[in-house]
C-alpha atoms as a PDB file:
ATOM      1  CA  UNK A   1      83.941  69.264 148.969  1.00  0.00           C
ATOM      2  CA  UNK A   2      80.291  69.287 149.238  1.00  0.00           C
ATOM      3  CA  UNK A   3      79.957  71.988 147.358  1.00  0.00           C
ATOM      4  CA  UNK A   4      82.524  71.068 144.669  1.00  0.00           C
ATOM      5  CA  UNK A   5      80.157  67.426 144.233  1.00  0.00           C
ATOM      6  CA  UNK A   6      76.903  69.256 143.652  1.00  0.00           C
ATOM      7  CA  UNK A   7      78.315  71.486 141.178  1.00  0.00           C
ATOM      8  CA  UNK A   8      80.006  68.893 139.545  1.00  0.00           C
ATOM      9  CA  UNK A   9      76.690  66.870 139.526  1.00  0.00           C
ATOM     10  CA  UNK A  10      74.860  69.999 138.157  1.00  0.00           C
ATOM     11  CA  UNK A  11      77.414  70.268 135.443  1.00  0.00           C
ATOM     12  CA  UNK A  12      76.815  67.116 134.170  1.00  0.00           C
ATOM     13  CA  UNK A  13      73.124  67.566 134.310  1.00  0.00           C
ATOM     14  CA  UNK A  14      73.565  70.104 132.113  1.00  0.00           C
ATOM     15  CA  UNK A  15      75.495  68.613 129.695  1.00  0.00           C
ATOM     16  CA  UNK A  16      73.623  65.482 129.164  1.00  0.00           C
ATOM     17  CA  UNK A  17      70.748  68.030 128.630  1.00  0.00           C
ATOM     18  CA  UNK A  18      72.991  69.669 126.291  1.00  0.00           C
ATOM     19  CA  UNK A  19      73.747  66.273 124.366  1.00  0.00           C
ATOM     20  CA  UNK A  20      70.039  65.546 124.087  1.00  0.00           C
ATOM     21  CA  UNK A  21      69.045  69.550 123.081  1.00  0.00           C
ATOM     22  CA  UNK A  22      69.829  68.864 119.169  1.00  0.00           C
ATOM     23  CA  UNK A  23      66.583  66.813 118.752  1.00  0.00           C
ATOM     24  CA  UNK A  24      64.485  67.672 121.354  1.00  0.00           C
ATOM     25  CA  UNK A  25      64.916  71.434 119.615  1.00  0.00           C
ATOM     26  CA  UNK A  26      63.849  69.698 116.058  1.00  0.00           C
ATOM     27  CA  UNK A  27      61.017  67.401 117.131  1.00  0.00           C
ATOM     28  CA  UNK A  28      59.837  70.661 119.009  1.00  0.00           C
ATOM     29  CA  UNK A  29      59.875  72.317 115.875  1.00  0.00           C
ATOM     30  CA  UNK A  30      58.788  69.328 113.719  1.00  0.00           C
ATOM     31  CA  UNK A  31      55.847  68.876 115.816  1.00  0.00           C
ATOM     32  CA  UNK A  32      54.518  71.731 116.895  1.00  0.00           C
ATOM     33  CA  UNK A  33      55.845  74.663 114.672  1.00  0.00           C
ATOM     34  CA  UNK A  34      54.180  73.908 111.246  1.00  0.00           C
ATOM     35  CA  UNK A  35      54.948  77.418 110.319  1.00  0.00           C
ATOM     36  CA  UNK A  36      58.734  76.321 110.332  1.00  0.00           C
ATOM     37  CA  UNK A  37      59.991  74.267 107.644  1.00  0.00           C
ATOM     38  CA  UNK A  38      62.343  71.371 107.865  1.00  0.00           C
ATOM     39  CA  UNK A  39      64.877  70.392 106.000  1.00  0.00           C
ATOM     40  CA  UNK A  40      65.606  67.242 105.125  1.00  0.00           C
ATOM     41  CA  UNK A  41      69.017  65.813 103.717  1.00  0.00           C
ATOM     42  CA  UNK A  42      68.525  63.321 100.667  1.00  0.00           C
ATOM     43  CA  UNK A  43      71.206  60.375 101.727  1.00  0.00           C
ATOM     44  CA  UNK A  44      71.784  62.543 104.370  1.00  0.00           C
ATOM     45  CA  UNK A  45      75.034  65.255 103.347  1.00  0.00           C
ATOM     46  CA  UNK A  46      75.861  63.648  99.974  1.00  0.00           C
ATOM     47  CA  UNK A  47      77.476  66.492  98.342  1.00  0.00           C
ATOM     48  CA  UNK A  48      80.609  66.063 100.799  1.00  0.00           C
ATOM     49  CA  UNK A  49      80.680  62.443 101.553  1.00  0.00           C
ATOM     50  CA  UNK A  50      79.456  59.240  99.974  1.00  0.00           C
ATOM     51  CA  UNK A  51      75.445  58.799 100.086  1.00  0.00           C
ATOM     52  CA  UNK A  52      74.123  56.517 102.851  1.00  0.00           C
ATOM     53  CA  UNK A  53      77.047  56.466 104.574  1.00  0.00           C
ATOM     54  CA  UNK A  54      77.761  57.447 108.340  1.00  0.00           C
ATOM     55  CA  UNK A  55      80.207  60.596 107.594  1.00  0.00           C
ATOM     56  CA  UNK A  56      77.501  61.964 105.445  1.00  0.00           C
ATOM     57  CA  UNK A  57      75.234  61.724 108.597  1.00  0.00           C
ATOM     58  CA  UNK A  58      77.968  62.950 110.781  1.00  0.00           C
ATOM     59  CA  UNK A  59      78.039  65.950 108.104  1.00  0.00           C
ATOM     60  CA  UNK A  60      73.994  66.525 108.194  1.00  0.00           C
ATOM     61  CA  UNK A  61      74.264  66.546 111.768  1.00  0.00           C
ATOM     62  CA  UNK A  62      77.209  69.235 112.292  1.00  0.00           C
ATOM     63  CA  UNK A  63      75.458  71.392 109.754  1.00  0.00           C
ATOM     64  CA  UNK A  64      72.263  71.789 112.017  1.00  0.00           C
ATOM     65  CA  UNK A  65      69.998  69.876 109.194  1.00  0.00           C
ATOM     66  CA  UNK A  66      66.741  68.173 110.917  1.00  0.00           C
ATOM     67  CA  UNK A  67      66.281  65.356 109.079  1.00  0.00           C
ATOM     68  CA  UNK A  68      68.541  62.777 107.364  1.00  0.00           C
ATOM     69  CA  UNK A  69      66.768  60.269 104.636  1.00  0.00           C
ATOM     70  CA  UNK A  70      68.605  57.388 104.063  1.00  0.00           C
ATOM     71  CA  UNK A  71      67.489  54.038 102.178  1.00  0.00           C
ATOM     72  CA  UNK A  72      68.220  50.632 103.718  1.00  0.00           C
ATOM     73  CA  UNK A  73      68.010  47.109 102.293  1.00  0.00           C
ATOM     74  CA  UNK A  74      69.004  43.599 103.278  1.00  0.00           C
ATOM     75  CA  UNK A  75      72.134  41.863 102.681  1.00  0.00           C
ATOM     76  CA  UNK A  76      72.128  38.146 102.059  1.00  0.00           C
ATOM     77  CA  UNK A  77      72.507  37.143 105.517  1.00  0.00           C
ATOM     78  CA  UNK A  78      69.863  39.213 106.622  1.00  0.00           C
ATOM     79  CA  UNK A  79      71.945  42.172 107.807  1.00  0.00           C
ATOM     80  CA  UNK A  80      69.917  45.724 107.386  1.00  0.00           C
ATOM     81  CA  UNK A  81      72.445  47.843 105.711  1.00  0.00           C
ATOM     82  CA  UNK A  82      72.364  51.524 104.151  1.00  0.00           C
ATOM     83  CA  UNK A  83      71.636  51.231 100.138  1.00  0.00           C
ATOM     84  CA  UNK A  84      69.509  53.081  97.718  1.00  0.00           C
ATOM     85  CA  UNK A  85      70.067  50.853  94.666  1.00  0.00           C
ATOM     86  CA  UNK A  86      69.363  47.100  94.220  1.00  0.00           C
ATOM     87  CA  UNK A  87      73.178  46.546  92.983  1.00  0.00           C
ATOM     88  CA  UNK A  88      76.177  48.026  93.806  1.00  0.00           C
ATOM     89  CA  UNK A  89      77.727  48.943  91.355  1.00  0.00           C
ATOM     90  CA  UNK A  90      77.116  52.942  91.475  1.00  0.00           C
ATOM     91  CA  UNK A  91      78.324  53.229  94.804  1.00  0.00           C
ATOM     92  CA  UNK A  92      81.467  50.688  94.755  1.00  0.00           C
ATOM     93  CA  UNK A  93      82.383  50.265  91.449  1.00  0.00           C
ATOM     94  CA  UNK A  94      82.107  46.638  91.720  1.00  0.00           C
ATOM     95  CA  UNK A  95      79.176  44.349  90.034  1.00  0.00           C
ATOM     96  CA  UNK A  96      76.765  42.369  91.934  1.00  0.00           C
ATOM     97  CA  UNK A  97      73.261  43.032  93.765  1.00  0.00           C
ATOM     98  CA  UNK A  98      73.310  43.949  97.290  1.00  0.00           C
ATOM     99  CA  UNK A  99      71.052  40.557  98.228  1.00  0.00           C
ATOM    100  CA  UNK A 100      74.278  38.056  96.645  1.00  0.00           C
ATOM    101  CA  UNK A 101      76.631  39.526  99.561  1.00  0.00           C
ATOM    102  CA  UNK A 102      76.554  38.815 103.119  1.00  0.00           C
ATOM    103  CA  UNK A 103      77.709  42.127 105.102  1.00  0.00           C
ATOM    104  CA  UNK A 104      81.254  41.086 105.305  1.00  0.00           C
ATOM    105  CA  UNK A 105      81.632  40.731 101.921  1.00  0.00           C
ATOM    106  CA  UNK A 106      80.280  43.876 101.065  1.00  0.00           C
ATOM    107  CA  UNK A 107      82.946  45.440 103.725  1.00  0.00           C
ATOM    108  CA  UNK A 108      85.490  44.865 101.034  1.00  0.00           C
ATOM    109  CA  UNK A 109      84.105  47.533  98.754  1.00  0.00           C
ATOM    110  CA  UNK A 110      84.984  51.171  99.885  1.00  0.00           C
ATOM    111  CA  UNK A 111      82.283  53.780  98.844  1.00  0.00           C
ATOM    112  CA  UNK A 112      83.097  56.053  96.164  1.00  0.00           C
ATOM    113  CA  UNK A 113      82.540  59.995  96.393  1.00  0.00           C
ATOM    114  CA  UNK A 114      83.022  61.626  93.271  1.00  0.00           C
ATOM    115  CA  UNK A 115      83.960  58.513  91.581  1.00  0.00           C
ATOM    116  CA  UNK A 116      87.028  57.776  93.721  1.00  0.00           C
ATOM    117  CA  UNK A 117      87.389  55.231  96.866  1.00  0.00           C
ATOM    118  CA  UNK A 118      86.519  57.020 100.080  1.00  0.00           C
ATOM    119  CA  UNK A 119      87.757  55.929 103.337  1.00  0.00           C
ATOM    120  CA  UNK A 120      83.983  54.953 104.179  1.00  0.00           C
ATOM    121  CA  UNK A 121      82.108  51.232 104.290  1.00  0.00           C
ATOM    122  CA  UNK A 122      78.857  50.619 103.554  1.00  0.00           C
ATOM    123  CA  UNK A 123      77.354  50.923 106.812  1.00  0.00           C
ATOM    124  CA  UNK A 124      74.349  48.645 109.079  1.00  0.00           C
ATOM    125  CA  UNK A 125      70.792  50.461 110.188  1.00  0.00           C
ATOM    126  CA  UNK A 126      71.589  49.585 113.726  1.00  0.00           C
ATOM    127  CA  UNK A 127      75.175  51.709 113.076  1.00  0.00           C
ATOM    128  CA  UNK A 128      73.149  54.446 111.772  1.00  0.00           C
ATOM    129  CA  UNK A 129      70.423  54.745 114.704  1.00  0.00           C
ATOM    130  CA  UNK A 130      72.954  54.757 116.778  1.00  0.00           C
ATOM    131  CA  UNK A 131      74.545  57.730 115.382  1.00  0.00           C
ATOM    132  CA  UNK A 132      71.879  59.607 115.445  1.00  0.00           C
ATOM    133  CA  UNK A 133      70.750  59.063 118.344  1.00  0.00           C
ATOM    134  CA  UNK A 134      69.780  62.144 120.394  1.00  0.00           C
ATOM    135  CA  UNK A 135      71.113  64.041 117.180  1.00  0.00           C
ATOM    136  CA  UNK A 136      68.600  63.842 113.939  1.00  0.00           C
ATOM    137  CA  UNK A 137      65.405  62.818 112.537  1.00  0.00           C
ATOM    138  CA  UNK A 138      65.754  59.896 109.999  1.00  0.00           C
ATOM    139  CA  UNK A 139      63.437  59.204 107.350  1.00  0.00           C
ATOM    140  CA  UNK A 140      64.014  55.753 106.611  1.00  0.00           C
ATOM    141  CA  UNK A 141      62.881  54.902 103.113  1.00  0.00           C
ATOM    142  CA  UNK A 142      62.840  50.958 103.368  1.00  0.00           C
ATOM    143  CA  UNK A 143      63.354  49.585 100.181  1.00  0.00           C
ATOM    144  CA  UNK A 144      62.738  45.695 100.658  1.00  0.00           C
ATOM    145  CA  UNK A 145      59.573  44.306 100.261  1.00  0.00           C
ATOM    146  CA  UNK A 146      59.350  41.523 102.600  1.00  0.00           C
ATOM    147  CA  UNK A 147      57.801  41.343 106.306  1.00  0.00           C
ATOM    148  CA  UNK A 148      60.777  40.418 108.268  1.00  0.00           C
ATOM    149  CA  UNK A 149      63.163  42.773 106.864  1.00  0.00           C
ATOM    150  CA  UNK A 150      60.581  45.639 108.253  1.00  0.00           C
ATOM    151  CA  UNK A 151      59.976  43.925 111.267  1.00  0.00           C
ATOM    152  CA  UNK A 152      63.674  43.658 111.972  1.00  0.00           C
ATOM    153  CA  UNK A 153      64.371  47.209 111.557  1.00  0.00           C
ATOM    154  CA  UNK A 154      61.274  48.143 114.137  1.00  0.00           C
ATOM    155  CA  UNK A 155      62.705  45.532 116.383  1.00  0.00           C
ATOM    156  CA  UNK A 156      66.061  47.913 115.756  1.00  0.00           C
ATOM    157  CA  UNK A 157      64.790  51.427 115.964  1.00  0.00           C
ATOM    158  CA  UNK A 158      62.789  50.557 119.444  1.00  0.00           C
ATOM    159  CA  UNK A 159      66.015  48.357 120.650  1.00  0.00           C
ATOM    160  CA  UNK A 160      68.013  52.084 120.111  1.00  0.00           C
ATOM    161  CA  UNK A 161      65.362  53.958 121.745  1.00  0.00           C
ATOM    162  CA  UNK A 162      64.764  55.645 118.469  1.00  0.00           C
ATOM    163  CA  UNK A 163      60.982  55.576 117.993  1.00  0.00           C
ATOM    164  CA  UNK A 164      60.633  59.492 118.303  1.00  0.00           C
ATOM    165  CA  UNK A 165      63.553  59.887 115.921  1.00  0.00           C
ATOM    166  CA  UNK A 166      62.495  58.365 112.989  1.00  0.00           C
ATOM    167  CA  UNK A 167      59.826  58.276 110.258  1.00  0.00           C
ATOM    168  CA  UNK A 168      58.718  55.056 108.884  1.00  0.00           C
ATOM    169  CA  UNK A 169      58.489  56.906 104.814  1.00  0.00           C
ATOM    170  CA  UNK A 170      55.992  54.189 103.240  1.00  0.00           C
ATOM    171  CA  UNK A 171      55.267  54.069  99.504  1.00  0.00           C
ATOM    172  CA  UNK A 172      52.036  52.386  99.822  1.00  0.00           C
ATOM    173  CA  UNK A 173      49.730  54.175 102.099  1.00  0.00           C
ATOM    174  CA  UNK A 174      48.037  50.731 102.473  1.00  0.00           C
ATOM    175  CA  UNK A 175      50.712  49.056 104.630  1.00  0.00           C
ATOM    176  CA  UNK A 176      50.281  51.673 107.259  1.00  0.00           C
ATOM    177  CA  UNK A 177      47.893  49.117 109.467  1.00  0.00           C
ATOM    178  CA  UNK A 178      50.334  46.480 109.317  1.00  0.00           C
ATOM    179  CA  UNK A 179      53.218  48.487 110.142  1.00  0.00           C
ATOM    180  CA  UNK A 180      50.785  50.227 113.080  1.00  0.00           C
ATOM    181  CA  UNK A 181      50.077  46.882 114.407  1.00  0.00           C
ATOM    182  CA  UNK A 182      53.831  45.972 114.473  1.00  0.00           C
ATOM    183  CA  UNK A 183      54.793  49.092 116.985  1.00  0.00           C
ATOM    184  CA  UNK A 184      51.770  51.960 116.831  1.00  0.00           C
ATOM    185  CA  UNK A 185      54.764  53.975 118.760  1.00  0.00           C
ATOM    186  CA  UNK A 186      56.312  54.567 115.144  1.00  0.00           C
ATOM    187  CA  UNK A 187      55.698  57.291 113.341  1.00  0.00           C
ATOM    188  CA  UNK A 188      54.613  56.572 109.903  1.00  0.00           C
ATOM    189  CA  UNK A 189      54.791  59.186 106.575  1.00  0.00           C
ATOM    190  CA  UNK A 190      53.042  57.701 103.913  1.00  0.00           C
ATOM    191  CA  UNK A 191      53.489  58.425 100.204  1.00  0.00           C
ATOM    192  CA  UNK A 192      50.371  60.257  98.270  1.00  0.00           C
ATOM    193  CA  UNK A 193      50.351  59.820  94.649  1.00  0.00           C
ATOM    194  CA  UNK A 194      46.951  61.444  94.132  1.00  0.00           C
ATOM    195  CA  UNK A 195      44.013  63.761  95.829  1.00  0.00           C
ATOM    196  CA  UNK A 196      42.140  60.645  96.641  1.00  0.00           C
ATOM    197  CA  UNK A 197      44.720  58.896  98.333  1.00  0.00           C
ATOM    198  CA  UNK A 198      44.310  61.846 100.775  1.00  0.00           C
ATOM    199  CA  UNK A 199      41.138  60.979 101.545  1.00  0.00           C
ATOM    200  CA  UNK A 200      42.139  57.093 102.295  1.00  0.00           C
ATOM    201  CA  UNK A 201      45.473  58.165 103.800  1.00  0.00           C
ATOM    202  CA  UNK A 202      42.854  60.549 106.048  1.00  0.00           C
ATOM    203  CA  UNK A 203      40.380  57.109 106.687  1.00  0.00           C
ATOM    204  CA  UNK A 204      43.557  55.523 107.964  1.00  0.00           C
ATOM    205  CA  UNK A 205      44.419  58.054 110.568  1.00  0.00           C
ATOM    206  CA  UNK A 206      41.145  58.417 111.777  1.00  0.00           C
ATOM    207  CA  UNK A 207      41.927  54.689 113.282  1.00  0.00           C
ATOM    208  CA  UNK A 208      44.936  54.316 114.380  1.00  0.00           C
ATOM    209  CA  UNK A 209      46.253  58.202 114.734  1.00  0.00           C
ATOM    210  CA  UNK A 210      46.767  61.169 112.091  1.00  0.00           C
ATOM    211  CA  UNK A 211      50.419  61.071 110.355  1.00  0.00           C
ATOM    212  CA  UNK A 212      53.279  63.880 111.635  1.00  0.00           C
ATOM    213  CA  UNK A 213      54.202  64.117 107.716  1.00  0.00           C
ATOM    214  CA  UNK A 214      52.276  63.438 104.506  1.00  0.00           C
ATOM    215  CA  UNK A 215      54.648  62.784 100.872  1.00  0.00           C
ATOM    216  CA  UNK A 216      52.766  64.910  98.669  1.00  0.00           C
ATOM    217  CA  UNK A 217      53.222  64.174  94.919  1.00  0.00           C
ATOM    218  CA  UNK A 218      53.773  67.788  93.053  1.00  0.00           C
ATOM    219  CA  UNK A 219      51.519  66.068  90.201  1.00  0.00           C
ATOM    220  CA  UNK A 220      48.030  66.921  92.221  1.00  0.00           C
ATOM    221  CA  UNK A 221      49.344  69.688  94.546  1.00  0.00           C
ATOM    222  CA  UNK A 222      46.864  72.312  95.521  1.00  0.00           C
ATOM    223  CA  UNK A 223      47.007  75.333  97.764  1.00  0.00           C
ATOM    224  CA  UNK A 224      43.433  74.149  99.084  1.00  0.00           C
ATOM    225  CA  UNK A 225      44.244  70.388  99.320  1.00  0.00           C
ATOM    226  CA  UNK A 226      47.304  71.640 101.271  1.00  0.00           C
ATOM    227  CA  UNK A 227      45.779  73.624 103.826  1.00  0.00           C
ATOM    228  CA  UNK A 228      43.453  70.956 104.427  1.00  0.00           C
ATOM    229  CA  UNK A 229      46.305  68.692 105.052  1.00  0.00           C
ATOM    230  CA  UNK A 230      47.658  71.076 107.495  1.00  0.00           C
ATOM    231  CA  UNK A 231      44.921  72.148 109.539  1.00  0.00           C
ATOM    232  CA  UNK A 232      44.538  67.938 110.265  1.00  0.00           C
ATOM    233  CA  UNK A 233      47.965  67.869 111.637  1.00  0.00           C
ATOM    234  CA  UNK A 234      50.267  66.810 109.173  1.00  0.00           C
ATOM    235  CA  UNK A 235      53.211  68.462 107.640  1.00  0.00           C
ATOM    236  CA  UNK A 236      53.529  68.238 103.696  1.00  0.00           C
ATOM    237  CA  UNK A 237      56.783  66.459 102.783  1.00  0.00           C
ATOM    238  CA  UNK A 238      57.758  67.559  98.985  1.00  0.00           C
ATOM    239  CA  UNK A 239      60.859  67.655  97.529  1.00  0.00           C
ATOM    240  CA  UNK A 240      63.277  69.763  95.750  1.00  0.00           C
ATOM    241  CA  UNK A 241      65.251  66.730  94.396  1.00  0.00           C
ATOM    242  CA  UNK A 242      65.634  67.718  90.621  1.00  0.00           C
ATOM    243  CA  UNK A 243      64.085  70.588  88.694  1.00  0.00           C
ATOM    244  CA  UNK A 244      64.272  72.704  92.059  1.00  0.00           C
ATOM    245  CA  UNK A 245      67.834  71.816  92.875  1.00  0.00           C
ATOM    246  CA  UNK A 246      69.123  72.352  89.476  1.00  0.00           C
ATOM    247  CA  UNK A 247      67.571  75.326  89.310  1.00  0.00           C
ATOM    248  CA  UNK A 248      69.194  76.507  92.917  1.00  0.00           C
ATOM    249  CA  UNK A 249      72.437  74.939  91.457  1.00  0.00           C
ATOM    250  CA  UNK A 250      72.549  77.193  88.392  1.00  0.00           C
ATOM    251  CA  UNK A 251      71.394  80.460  89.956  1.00  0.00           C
ATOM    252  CA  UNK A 252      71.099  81.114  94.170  1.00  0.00           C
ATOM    253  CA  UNK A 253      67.620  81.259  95.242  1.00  0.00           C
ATOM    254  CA  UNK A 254      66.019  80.292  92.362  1.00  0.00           C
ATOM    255  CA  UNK A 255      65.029  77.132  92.797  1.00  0.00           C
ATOM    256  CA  UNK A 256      63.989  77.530  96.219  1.00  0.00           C
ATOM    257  CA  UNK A 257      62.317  80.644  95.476  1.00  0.00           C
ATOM    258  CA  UNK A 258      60.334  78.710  92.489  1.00  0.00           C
ATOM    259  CA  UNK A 259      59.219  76.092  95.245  1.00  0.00           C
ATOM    260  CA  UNK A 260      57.924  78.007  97.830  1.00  0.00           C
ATOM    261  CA  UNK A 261      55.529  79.646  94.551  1.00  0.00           C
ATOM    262  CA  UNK A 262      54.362  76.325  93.603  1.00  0.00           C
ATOM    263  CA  UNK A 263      54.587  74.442  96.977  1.00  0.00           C
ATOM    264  CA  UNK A 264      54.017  77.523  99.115  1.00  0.00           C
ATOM    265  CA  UNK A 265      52.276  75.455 102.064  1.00  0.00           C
ATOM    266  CA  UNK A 266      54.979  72.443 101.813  1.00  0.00           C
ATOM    267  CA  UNK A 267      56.822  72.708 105.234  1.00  0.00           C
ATOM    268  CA  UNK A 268      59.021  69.543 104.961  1.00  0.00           C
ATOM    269  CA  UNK A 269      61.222  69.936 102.261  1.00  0.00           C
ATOM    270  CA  UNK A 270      63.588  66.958 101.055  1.00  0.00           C
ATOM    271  CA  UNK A 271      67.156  68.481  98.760  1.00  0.00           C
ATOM    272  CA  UNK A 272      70.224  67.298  97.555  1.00  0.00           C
ATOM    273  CA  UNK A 273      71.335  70.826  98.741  1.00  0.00           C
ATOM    274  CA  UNK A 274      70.232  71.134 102.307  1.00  0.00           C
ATOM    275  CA  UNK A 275      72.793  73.423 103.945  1.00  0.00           C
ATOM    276  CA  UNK A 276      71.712  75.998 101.515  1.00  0.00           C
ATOM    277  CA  UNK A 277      68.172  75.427 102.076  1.00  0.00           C
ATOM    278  CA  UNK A 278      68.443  75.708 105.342  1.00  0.00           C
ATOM    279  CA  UNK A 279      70.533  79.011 104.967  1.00  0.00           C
ATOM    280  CA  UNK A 280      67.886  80.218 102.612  1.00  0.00           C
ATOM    281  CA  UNK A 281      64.744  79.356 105.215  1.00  0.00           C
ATOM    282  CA  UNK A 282      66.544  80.760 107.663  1.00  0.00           C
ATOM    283  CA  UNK A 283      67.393  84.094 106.406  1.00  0.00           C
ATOM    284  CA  UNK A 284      63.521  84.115 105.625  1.00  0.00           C
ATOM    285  CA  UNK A 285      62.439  83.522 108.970  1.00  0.00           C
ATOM    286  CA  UNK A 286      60.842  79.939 108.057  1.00  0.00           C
ATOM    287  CA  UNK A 287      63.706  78.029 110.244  1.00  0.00           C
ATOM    288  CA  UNK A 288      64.621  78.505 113.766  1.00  0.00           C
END
């Protein structure tokens, strides 16, 4: 009997280490393999379920992808929900902006995928985090522009234990004190729009800690900025989203093959198509 308990006990050691392996493997890689590139999943697995929602997560997640961007705004009651656009209407079919509805109002609105009602709701942050829990990175690309909106999702991401998991994406480099001050346990990936923002984005870190990831703009991209970039710590984020996807859309490879020419030290990669970037890194050897 003995016996039978400590295997038992082992057995379920194991498998709560097995639960937890999915992330633990990608922030392994995210933070201390830069020669690996991740993949990110542009409102998470759009392509076979509705953007932003929680199947399309579910979907990133069974398809081994490391990181799921989605884009969350406030409701009118102050509920943090899973949104890219200001209104509605692309996503629902129905008119309105997403700050006119309280959360159970915009429960009557099924998401569409492919123009047709799914079986999915528009889903909450805190619904989201705990999804991916133990499962993903998300890059949370905040969209509302007020301070207690962003403090309420810290206040979320730290009450789901998600403060590894995530990466505060920030549009304005500028912010990144505030947000610091707020929780200095959250990782932060500011936006550059030019070389000199580099620099600032640089004076920043030197204060409060260098960034995991760094938005690079393909407008100012240099192989010599780049390395730069890399040999202070931070992976470049770029993204594939457009010319680079259409391109892999058309013809296999191409697209992905044109990046890695004209972003050749970009190691974060953001697509629309991200299980077959990630089959294309990995039959490269640039993915575990």
């Amino acid at each position: 009997m003995k016996r039978y308990l400590s295997f038992m006990l082992v057995a379920g050691a194991l498998s709560a280490q097995a639960q937890q392996a999915p992330v633990k493997s990608i922030l392994d890689e995210f933070y201390y393999h830069p020669e690996h590139i991740m993949v990110a999943a542009h409102r998470a697995a759009h392509t076979k379920y509705p953007e932003n929602s929680l199947a399309a997560v579910r979907e990133a997640i069974a398809q081994g992808i490391d990181v799921a961007e989605v884009d969350v705004r406030e409701t009118k009651d102050n509920i943090l929900i899973l949104m890219h656009d200001k209104d509605i209407q692309r996503v629902t079919g129905k008119p309105g902006l997403v700050r006119d509805f309280t959360y159970e109002e915009l429960q009557q609105f099924p998401l569409l995928y492919n123009g047709q009602p799914s079986a999915e709701k528009i889903p909450t942050f805190d619904a989201l985090l705990k999804l991916a829990k133990d499962k993903i990175m998300i890059d949370v690309d905040f969209k509302e522009g007020r301070k207690e909106p962003a403090q309420q999702a810290i206040e979320l991401i730290v009450a789901n234990g998600m403060q590894e998991q995530v990466l505060f994406f920030l549009y304005d480099h500028r912010y990144a004190p505030l947000l610091h001050e707020w929780n200095p346990a959250i990782p932060i990936m500011p936006r550059a729009h030019s070389a000199a923002e580099i620099q600032e984005i640089w004076q920043v870190g030197e204060k409060q800690g260098k960034f995991p990831a760094i938005h690079i703009d393909d407008s100012f991209y240099s192989d010599t900025l780049m390395q730069k970039i890399t040999s202070n710590g931070s992976r470049i984020w770029t993204n594939a989203l457009g010319k680079y996807d259409n391109m892999e859309k058309a013809a296999a490879n191409t697209g992905f093959d044109q990046l890695r020419k004209d972003a050749k030290y970009a190691n974060a990669i953001q697509t629309d198509h991200p299980e077959k970037l990630l089959a294309y890194l990995r039959k490269k050897g640039l993915h575990k």
